[in-house]
C-alpha atoms as a PDB file:
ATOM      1  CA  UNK A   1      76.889 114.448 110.121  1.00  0.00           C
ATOM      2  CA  UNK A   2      79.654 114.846 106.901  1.00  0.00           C
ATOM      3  CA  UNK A   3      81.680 111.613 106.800  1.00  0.00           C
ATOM      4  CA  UNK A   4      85.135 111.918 104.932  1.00  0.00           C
ATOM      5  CA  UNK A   5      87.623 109.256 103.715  1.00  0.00           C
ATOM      6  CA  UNK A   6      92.004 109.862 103.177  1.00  0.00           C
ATOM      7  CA  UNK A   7      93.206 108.445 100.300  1.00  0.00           C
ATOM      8  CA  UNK A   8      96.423 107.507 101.100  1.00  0.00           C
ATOM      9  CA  UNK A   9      99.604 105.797  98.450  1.00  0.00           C
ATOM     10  CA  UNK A  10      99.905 102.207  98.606  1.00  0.00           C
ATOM     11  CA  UNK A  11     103.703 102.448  98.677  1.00  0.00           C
ATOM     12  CA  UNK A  12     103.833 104.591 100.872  1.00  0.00           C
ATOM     13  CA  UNK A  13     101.989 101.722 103.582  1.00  0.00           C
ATOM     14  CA  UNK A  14     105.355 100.768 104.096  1.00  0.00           C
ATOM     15  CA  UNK A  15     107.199 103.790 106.073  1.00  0.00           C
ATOM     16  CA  UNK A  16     103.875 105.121 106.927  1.00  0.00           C
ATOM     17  CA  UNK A  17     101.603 104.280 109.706  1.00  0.00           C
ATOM     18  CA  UNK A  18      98.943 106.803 109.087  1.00  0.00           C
ATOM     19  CA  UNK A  19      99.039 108.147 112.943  1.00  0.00           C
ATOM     20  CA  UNK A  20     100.098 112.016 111.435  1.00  0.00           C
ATOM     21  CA  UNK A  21      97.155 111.638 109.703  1.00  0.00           C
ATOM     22  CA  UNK A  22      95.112 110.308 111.800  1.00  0.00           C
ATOM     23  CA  UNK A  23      96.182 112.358 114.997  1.00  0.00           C
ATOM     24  CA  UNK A  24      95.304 116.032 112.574  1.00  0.00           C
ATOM     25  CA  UNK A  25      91.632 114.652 111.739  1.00  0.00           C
ATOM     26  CA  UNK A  26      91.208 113.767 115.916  1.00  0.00           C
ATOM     27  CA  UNK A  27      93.032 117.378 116.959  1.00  0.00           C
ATOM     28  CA  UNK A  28      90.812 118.984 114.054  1.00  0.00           C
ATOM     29  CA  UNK A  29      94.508 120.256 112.977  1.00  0.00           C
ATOM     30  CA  UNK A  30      96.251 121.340 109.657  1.00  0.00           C
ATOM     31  CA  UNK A  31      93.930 120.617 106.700  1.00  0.00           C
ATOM     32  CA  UNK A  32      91.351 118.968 108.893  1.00  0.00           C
ATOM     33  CA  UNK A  33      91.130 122.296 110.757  1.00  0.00           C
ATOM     34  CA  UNK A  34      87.875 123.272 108.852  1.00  0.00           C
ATOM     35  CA  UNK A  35      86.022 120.615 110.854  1.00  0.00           C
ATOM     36  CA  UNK A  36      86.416 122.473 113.955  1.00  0.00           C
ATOM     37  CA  UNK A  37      83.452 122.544 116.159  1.00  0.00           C
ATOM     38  CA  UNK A  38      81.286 120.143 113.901  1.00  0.00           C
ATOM     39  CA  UNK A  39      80.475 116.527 113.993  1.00  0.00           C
ATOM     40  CA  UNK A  40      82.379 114.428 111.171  1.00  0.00           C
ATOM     41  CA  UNK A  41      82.880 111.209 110.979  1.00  0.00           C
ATOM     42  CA  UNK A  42      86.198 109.440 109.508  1.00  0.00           C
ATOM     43  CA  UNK A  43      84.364 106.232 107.445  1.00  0.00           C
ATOM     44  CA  UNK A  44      87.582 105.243 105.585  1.00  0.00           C
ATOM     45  CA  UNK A  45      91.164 105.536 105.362  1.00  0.00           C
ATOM     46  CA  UNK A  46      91.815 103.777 101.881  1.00  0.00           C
ATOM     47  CA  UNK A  47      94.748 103.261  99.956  1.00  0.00           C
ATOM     48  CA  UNK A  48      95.093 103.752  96.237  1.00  0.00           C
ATOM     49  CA  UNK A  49      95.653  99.977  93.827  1.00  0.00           C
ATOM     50  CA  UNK A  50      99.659 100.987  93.254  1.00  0.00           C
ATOM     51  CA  UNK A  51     101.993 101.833  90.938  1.00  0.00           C
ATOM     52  CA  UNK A  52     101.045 101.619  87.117  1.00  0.00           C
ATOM     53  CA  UNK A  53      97.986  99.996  87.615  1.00  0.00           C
ATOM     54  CA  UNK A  54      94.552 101.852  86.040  1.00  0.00           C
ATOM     55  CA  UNK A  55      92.020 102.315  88.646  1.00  0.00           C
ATOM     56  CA  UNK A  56      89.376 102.148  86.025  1.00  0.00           C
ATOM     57  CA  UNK A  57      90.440  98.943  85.513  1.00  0.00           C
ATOM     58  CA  UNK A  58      90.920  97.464  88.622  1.00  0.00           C
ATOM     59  CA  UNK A  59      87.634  95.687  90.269  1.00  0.00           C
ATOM     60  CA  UNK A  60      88.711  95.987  93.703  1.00  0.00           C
ATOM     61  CA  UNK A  61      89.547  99.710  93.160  1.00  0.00           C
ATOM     62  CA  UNK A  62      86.339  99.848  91.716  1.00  0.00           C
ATOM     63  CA  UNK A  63      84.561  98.237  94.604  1.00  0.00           C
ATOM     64  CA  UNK A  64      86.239 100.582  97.098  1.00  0.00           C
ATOM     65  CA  UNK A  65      85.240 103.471  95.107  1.00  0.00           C
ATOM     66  CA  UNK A  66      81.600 102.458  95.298  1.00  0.00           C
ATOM     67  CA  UNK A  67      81.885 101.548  99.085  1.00  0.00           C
ATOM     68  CA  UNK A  68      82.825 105.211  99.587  1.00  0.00           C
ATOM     69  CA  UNK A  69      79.311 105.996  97.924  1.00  0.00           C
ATOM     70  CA  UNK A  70      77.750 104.033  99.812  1.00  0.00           C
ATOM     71  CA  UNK A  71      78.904 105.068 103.233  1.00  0.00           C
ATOM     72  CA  UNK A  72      77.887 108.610 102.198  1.00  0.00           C
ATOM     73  CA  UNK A  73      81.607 109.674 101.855  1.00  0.00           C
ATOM     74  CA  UNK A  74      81.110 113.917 100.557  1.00  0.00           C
ATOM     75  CA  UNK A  75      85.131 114.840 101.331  1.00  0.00           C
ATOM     76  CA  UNK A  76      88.116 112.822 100.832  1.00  0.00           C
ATOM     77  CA  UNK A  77      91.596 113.915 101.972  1.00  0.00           C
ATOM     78  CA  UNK A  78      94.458 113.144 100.062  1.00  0.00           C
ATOM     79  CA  UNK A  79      97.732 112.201 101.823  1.00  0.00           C
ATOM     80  CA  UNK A  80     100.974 114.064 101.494  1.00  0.00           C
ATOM     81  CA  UNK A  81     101.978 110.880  99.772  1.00  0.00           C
ATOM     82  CA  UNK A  82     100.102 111.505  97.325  1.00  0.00           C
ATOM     83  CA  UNK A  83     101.867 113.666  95.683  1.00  0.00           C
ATOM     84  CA  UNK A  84     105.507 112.535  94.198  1.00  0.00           C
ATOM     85  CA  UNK A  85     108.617 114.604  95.178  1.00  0.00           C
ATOM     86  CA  UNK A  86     108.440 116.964  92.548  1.00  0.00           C
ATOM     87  CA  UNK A  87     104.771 118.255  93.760  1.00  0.00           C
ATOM     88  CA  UNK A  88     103.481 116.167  90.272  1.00  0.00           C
ATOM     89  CA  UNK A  89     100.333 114.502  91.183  1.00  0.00           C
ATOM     90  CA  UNK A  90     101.116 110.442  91.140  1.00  0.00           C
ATOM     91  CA  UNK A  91      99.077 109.433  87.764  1.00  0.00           C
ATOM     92  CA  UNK A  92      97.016 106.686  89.475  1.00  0.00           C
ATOM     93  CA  UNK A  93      95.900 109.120  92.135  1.00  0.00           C
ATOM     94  CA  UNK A  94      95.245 111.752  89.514  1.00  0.00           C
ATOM     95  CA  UNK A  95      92.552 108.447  88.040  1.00  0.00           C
ATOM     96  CA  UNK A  96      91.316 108.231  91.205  1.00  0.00           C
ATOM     97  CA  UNK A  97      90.626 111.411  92.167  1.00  0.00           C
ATOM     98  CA  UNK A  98      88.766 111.792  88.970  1.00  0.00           C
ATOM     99  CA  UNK A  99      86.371 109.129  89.413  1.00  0.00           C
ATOM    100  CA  UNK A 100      85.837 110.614  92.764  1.00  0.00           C
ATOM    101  CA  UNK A 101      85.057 114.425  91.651  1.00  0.00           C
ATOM    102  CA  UNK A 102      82.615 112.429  89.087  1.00  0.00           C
ATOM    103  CA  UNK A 103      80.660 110.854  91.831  1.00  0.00           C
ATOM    104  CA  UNK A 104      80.492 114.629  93.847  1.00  0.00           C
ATOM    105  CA  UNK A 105      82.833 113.978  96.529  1.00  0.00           C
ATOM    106  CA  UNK A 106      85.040 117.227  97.312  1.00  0.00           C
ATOM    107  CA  UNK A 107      88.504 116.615  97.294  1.00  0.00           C
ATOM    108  CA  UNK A 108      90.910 118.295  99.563  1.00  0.00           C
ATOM    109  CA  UNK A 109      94.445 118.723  99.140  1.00  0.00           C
ATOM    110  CA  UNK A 110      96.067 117.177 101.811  1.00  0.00           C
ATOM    111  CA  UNK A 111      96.220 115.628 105.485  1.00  0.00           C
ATOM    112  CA  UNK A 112      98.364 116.656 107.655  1.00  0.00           C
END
């Protein structure tokens, strides 16, 4: 069985419940649509350590990151609000994502 994580912003926690997101990966809809028909398993819906602070540099970033490892995360899903209005990639994401291509996982562009 693949299990997969969404990385989500941490500003956006406050408009955003996470249901779109959560309602494509159960319907197997939008960019979750490649699941179809196979058994995956959602282990975490994380959110990234906020605004101008470096992930590398954060411990509790650094513990989620390794929690994702050990779950045997291989996908993670980034969030539409991940991405600032402008389509530019949020710079503490862009850390994050990094570290996460490093440790193998396959990032996909987007949730819902």
């Amino acid at each position: 069985m693949q299990k997969i994580a969404i990385l989500n912003c941490l500003k956006a926690n406050e408009v955003c419940t996470g249901a779109s997101c959560l309602q494509a990966f159960y319907r197997r809809s939008q960019f979750f649509a490649r699941y179809d028909g196979q058994n995956v398993e959602l282990a975490a819906f994380m959110r990234c350590n906020g605004c101008g602070k470096d992930p590398r540099q954060d411990a509790g970033m650094q513990e989620k990151l390794e929690r994702l490892k050990q779950e045997g995360v291989t996908a993670v899903h980034l969030g539409v609000c991940t991405k600032k209005r402008d389509g530019s990639r949020c710079p503490v994401i862009a850390e994050i994502v990094e570290q996460l291509r490093a440790d193998g996982m396959e990032i996909v562009e987007g949730t819902h």
